[in-house]
Every structure is written in structure tokens, then in C-alpha cells.
Protein backbone atom coordinates (compact mmCIF):
# COMPACT_ATOMS: atom_id res chain seq x y z
CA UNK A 1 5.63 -2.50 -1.09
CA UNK A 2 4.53 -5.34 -2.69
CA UNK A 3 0.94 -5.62 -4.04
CA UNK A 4 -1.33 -8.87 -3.07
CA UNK A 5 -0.92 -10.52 -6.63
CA UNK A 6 2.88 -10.34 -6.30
CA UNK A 7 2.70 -11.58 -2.96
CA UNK A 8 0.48 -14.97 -4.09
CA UNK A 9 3.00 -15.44 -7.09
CA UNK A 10 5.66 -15.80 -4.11
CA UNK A 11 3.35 -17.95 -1.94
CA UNK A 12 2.44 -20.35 -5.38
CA UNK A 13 6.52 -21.14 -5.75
CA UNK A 14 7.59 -21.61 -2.10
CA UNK A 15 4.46 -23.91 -1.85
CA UNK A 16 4.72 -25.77 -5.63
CA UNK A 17 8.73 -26.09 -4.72
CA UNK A 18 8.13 -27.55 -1.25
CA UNK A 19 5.27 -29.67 -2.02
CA UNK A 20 4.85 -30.14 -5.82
CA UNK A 21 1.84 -32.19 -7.37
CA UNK A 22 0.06 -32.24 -3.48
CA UNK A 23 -0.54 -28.56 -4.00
CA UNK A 24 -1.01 -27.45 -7.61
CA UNK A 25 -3.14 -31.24 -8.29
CA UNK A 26 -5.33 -29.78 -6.45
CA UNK A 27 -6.79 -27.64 -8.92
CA UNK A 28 -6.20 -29.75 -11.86
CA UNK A 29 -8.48 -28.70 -14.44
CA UNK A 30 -8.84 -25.26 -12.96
CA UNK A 31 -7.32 -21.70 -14.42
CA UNK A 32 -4.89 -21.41 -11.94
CA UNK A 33 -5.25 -17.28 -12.12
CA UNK A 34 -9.05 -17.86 -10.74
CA UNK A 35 -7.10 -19.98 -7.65
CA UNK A 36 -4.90 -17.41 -7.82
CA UNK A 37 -7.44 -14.92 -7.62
CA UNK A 38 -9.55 -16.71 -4.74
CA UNK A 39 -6.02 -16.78 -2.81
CA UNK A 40 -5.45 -12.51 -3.39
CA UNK A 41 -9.59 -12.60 -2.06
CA UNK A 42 -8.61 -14.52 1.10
CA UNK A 43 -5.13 -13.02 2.14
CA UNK A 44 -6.23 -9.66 0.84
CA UNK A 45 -5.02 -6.75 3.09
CA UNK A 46 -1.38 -8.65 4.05
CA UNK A 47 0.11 -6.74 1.49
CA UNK A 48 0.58 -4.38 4.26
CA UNK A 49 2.00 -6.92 6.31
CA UNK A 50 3.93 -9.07 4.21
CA UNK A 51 6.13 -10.49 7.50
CA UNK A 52 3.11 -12.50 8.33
CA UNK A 53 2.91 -13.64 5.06
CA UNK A 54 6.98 -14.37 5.41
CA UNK A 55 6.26 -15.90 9.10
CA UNK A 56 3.57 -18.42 7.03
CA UNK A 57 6.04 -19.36 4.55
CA UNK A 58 8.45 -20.34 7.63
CA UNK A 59 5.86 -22.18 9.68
CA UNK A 60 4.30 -24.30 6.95
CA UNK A 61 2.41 -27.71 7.91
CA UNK A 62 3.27 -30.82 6.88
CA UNK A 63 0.58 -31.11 4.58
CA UNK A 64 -0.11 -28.69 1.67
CA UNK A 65 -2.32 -25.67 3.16
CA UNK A 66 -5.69 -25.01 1.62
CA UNK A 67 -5.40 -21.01 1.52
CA UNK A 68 -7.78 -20.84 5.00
CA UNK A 69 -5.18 -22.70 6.28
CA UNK A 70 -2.22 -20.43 5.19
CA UNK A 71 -4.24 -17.73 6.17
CA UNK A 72 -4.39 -18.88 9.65
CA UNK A 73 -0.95 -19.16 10.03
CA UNK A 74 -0.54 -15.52 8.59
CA UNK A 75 -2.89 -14.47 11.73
CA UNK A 76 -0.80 -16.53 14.16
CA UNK A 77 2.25 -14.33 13.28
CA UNK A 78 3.61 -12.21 16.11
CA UNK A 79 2.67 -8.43 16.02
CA UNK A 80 4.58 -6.02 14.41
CA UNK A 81 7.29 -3.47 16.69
CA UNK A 82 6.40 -0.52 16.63
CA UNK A 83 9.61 1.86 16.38
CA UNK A 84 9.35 3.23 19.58
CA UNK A 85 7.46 5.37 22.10
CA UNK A 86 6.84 9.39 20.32
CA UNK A 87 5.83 11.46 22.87
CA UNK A 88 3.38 14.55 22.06
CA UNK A 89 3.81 17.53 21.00
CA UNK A 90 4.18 20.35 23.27
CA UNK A 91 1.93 23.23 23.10
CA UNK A 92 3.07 26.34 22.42
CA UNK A 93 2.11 28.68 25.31
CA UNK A 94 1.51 31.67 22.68
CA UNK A 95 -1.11 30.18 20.57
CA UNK A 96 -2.69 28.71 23.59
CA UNK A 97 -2.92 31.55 24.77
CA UNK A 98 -4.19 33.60 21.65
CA UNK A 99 -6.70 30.50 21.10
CA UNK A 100 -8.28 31.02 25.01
CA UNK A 101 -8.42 34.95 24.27
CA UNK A 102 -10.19 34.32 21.28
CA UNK A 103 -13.08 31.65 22.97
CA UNK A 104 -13.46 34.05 25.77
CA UNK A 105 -14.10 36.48 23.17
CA UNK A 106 -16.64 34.83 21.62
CA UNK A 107 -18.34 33.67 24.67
CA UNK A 108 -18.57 37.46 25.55
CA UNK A 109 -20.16 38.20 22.35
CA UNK A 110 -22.47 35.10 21.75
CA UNK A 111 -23.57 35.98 25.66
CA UNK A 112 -24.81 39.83 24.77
């Protein structure tokens, strides 16, 4: 899994590539690891999720996204699948069993 640094380094090319000067100009004059930085802030926690960060990079505006922009997109990006449907456990009727003996135990004792 990717960490949230890596994931901005990816974000900064696709974006620089696709719109050049109208997104790094923005910060002319400013270290771009504190933007960077500001961007990990923001989109923190989609390290975990890095398809909505893909889904953003897919669905880009016309315009070059401020990162509250991006990060809306991010949050429009459809749910994860989950794998499938587990079902639970089944109990095992001998240690149910030796668990209910043992409460009724105790209730006998804690009752005397």
C-alpha cells in the first residue's frame, strides 16, 4: 500500500502533465513540499483508498483543481465491493454447552 506522500507525488505529475503552468503557477514562490504537505493534510486517510484517489485522477475538471476540489471528487467516488457475503460462525454445541454449565454454576454459588 502506498503511503499519502507517494500518493500526492502521483497526483502532482498527472495534474503538472495535464495542465502544466495553470497548476504548479499557482504556488510560484512557494516550497512546493509545504503544498505538498498541505495536499497529504487534506487527502490524508485515502491512502487506504487509493481507487478514489485513481477515480479523481479519471474525472478531473476542466480547470486545474485546488486540492478541496480534488478532494471532492475523491468523495464522489463509488464505494468500494466488498468481496462477498461471510456468514458467521457456527457455535460449537460443546462449549456452549460447557459455557451455560459454568454460568449456572456461578449463579448457584453467587445466590448462597
Amino acid at each position: 500500500m502506498a503511503n499519502i506522500h507517494q500518493l500526492i507525488d502521483v497526483v502532482f505529475t498527472k495534474l503538472s502533465l495535464i495542465y502544466g503552468r495553470d497548476f504548479l503557477g499557482r504556488w510560484e514562490g512557494i516550497d512546493l513540499s509545504d503544498v505538498k504537505g498541505d495536499w497529504a493534510h487534506e487527502l490524508g486517510g485515502y491512502e487506504g483508498n487509493p481507487a478514489a484517489i485513481k477515480y479523481a485522477l479519471q474525472n478531473l475538471p476542466n480547470k486545474a483543481p485546488t486540492v478541496l476540489e480534488f478532494r471532492a471528487i475523491c468523495q464522489r467516488a463509488p464505494a468500494m465491493e466488498v468481496a462477498g457475503h461471510l456468514d458467521a460462525p457456527k457455535a460449537n454445541p460443546e462449549i456452549v454447552r460447557q459455557a451455560l454449565q459454568a454460568a449456572r454454576e456461578a449463579i448457584t454459588r453467587a445466590s448462597k
